[in-house]
Protein backbone atom coordinates (compact mmCIF):
# COMPACT_ATOMS: atom_id res chain seq x y z
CA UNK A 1 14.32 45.56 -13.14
CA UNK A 2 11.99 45.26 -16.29
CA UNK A 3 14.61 47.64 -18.11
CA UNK A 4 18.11 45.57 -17.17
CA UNK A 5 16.19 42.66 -17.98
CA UNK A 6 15.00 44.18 -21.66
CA UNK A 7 18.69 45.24 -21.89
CA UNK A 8 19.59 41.63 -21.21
CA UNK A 9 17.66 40.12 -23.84
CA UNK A 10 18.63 42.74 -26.24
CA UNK A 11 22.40 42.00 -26.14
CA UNK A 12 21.70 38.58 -25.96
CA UNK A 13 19.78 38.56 -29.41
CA UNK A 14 22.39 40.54 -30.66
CA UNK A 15 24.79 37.79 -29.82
CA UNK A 16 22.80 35.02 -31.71
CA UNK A 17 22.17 37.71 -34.54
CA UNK A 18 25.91 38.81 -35.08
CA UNK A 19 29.31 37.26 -35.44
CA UNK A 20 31.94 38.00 -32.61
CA UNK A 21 34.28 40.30 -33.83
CA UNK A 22 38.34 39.97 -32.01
CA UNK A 23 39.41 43.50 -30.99
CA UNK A 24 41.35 44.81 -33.60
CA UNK A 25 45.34 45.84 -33.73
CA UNK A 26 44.83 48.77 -35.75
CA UNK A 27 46.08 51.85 -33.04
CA UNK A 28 47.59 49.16 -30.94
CA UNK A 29 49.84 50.64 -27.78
CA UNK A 30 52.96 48.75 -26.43
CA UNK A 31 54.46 49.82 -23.79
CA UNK A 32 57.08 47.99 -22.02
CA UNK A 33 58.70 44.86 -23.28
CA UNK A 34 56.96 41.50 -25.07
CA UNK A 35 55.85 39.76 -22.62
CA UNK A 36 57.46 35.86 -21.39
CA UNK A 37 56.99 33.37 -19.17
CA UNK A 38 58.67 35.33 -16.59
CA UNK A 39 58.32 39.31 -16.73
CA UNK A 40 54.33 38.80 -16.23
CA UNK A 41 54.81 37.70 -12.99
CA UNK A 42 56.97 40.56 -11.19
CA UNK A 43 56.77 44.56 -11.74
CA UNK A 44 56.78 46.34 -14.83
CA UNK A 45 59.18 48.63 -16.20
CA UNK A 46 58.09 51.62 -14.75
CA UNK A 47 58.46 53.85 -11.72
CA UNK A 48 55.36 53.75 -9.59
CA UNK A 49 54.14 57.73 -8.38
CA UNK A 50 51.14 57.89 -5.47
CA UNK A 51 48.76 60.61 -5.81
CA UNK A 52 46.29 60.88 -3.13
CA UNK A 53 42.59 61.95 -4.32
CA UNK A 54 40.48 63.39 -1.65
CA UNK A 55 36.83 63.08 -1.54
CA UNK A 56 35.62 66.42 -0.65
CA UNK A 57 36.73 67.02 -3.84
CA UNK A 58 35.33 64.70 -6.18
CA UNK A 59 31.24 63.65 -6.71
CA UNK A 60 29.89 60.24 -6.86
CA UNK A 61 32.87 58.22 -4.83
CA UNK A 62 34.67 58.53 -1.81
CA UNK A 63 37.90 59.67 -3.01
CA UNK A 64 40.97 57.00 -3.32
CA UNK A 65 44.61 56.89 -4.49
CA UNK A 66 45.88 57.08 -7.96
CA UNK A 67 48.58 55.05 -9.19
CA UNK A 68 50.69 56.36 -12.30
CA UNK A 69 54.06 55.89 -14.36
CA UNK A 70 56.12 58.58 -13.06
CA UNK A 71 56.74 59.74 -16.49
CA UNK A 72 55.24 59.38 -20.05
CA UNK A 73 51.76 59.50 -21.76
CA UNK A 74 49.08 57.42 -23.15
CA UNK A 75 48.66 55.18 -20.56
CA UNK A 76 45.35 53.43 -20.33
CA UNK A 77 43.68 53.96 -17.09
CA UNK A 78 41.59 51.05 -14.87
CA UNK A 79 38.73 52.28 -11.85
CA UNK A 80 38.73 49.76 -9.18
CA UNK A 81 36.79 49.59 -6.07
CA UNK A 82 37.30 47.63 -3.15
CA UNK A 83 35.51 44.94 -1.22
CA UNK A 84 32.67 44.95 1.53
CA UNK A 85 34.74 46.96 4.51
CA UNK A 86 37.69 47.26 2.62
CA UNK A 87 39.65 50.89 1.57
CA UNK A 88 41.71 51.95 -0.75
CA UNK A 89 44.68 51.65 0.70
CA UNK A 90 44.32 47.47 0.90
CA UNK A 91 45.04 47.00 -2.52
CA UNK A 92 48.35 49.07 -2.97
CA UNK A 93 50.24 46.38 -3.83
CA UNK A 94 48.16 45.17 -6.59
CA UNK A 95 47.51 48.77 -7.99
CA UNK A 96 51.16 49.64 -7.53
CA UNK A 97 51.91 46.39 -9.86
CA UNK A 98 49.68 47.40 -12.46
CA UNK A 99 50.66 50.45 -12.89
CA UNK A 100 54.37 49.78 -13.33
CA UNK A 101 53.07 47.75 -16.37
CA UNK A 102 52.37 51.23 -17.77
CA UNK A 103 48.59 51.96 -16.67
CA UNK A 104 47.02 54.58 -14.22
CA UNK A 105 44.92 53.06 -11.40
CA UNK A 106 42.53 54.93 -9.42
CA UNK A 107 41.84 52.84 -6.28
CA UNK A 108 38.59 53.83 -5.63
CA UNK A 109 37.17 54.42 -1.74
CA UNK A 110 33.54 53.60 -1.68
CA UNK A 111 31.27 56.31 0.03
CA UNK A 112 30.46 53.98 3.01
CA UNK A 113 33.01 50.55 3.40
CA UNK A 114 28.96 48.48 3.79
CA UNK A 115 27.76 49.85 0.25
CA UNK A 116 26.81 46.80 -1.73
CA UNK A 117 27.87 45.58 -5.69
CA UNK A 118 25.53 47.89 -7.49
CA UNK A 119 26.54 51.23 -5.46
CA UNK A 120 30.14 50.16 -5.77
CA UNK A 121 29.43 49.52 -9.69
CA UNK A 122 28.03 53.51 -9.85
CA UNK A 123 31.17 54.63 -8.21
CA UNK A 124 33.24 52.66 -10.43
CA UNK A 125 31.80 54.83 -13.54
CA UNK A 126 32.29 58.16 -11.27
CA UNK A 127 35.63 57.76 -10.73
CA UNK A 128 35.65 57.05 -14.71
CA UNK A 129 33.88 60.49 -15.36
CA UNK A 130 36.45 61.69 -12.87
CA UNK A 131 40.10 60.58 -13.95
CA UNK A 132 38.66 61.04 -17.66
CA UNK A 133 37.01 64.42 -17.15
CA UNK A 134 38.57 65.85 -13.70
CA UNK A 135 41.33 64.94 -12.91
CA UNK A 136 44.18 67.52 -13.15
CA UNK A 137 46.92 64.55 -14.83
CA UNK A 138 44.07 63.21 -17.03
CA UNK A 139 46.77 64.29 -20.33
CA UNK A 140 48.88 61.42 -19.00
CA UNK A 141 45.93 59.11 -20.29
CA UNK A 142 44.26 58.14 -23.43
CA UNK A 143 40.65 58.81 -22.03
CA UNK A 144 39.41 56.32 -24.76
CA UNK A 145 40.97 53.31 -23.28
CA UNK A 146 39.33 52.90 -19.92
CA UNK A 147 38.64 49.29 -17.88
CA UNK A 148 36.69 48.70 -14.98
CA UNK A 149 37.89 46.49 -11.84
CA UNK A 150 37.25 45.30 -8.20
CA UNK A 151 37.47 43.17 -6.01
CA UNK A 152 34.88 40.48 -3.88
CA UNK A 153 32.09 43.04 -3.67
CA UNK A 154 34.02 45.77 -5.63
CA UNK A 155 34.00 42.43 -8.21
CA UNK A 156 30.22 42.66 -8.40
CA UNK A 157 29.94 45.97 -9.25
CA UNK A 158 32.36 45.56 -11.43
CA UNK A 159 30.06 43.23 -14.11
CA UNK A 160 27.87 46.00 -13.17
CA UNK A 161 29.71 48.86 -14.21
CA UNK A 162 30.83 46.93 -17.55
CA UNK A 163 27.34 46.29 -18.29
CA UNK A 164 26.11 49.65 -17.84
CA UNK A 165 29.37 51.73 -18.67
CA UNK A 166 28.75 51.90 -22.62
CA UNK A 167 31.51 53.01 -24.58
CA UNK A 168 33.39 54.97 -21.39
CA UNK A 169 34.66 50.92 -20.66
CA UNK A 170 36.90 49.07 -23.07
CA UNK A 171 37.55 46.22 -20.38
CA UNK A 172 36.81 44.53 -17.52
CA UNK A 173 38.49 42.59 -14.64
CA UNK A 174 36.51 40.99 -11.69
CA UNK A 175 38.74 39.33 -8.45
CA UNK A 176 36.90 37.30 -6.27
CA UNK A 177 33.48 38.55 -7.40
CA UNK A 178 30.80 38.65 -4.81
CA UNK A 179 27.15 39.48 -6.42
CA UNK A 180 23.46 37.89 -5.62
CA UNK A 181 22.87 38.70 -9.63
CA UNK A 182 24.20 35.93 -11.45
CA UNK A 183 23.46 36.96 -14.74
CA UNK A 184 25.30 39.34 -17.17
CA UNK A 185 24.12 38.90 -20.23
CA UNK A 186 24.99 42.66 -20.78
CA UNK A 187 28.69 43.06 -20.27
CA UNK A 188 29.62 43.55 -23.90
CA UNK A 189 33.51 44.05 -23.01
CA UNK A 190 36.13 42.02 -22.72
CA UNK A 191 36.10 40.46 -19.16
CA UNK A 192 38.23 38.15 -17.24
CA UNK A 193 36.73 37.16 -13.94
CA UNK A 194 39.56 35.39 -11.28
CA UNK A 195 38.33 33.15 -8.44
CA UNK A 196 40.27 31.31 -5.72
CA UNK A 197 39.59 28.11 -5.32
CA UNK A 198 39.74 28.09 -1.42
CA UNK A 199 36.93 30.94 -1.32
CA UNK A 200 34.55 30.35 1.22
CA UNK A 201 33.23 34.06 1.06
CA UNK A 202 32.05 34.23 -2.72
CA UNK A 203 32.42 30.48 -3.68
CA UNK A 204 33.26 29.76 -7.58
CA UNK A 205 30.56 27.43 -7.65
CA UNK A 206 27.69 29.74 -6.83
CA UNK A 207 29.70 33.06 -7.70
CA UNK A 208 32.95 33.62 -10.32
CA UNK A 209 31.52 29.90 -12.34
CA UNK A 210 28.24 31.42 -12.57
CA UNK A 211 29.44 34.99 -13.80
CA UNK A 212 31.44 33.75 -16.43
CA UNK A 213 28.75 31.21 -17.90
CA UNK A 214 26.55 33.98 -18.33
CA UNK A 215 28.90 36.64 -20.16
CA UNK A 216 27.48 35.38 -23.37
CA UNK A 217 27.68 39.23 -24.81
CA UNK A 218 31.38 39.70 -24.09
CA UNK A 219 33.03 39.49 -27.27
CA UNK A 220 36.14 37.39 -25.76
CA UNK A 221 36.12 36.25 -21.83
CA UNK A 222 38.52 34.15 -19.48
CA UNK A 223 38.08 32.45 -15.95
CA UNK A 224 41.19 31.83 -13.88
CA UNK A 225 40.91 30.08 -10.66
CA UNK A 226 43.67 30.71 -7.88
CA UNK A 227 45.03 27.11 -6.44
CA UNK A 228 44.64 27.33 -3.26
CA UNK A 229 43.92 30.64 -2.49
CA UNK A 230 41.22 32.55 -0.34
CA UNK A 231 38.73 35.60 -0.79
CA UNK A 232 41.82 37.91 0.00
CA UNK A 233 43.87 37.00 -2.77
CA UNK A 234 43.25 40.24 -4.07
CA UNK A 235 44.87 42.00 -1.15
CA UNK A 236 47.53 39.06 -0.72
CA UNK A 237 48.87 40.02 -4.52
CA UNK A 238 50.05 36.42 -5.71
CA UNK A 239 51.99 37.32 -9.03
CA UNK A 240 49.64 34.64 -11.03
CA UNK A 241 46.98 36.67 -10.15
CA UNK A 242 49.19 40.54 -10.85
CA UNK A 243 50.23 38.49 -14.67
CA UNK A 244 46.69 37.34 -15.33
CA UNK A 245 45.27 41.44 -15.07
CA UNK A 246 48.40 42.94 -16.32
CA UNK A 247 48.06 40.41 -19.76
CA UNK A 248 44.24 40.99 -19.92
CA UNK A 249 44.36 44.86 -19.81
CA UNK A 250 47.50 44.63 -22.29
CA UNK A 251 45.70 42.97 -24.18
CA UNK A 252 42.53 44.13 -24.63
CA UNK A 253 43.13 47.85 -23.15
CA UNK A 254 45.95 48.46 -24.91
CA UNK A 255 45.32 46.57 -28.01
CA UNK A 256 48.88 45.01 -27.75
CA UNK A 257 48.99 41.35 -29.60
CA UNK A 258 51.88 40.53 -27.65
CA UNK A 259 49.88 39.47 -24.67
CA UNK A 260 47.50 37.07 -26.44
CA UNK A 261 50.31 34.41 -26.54
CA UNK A 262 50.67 34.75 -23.01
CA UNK A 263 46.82 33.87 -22.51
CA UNK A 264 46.08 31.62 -24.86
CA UNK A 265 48.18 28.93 -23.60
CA UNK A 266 49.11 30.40 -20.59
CA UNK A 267 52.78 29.91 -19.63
CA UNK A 268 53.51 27.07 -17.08
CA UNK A 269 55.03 29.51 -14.86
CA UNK A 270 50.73 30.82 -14.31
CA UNK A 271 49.12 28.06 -15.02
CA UNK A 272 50.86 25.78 -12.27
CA UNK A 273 49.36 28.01 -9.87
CA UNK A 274 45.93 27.81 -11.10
CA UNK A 275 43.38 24.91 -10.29
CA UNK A 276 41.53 25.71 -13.28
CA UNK A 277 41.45 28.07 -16.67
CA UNK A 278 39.53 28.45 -19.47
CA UNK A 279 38.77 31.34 -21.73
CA UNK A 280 38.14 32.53 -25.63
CA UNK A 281 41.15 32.06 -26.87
CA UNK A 282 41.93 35.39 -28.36
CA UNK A 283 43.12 36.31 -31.41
């Protein structure tokens, strides 16, 4: 505890001490069209391949299911993990999205469904080691660009894994976030953390609102909340929700400029379905 909390402090200093630098367009990667109003919400252009990952064969996390472009290279790849009791296979349709955007997912399964945020946040950076290390289609990825995701639970370890992932995570996305920390002074990535309003699981007010206030050491940062929505909304897929990651990871995984005009305002075609948004405006 006495070390995370030195950490903490640390980056936080750092903060006050430096200026915030904007991720930078130099080695940017586009892949797929510029983005609109209207092709955020639905699939990408890609074809969507299933690879099954088995965990007697892996260390760290309980195996999972990748999601990949069925052809082409230097994709950037995003670890997610999913919620207390949840499995893999519960968030197909939101990793299957994703990845036709032009990213490989690895849908994480936890080693026990009742492991809590921190555990899932370990995994999260195993199955980094793995798809950047391992894996046998690891040359279909630019193991530099990496981002970290989950969902309620999965969401928690998420801020974990971004604040303890060093320079194996570029990004981070947290759905529904569900953590009894409520301070992240450490996450030193780009994050975007997306509650639902209707959440009576992991309330904004005493969960996603409290993450975000705190990421003080990301260099740029967004909260979305879902209008209407529930603590399943990650399993449920609403396409505000698929366009808010897929424009996140574009931009800050990928580099690709396109997307910040599609954050920063936000489309009425998103933001009609959101109670509430706010972020860094990036540049």
């Amino acid at each position: 505890m006495f070390t995370r909390l030195a950490t903490r402090l640390a980056a936080l200093l750092a903060v006050v001490a430096l200026p915030l630098v904007g991720v930078s367009s130099a080695g940017a990667v586009e892949n797929g069209p510029a983005p609109n109003g209207s092709n955020i919400l639905g699939s990408g252009p890609y074809s969507v391949r299933t690879d099954g990952v088995s965990g007697w064969f892996v260390s760290g996390f309980g195996g999972g299911d990748i999601y990949r472009p069925s052809t082409g290279s230097n994709f950037g790849a995003v670890v997610f993990s999913p919620g207390f009791t949840a499995t893999a296979s519960m968030y197909s349709g939101l990793a299957r999205r994703v990845a036709s955007h032009g990213f490989v997912v690895l849908v994480i399964d936890t080693n026990t469904t009742l492991d809590q945020p921190d555990s899932r946040g370990r995994q999260i950076l195993a199955g980094v080691d793995y798809l950047t290390r391992s894996w046998s289609g690891r040359s279909q990825i630019d193991t530099s660009r990496v981002a970290v995701a989950g969902h309620s639970m999965g969401g928690g370890g998420t801020l974990y894994a971004a604040e303890n992932g060093g320079s194996n995570v570029k990004a981070a996305v947290a759905l529904q976030p569900w953590h009894t920390d409520k301070t992240w002074y450490g996450v030193d990535v780009p994050t975007m953390i997306i509650g639902a309003q209707s959440d009576t699981i992991a309330p904004v007010s005493s969960h996603s609102e409290r993450f975000y206030a705190t990421l003080s050491g990301a260099p740029e940062k967004a909260y979305a909340e879902l209008r209407l929505e529930d603590h399943l909304a990650a399993n449920t897929d609403p396409d505000d929700q698929g366009a808010l990651m897929v424009s996140w990871l574009k931009r800050y995984l990928d580099g690709d400029t396109r997307y910040s005009s599609v954050l920063c305002p936000l489309p009425s075609t998103v933001s009609s379905q959101l109670s509430e948004y706010r972020d860094t405006c990036p540049a």
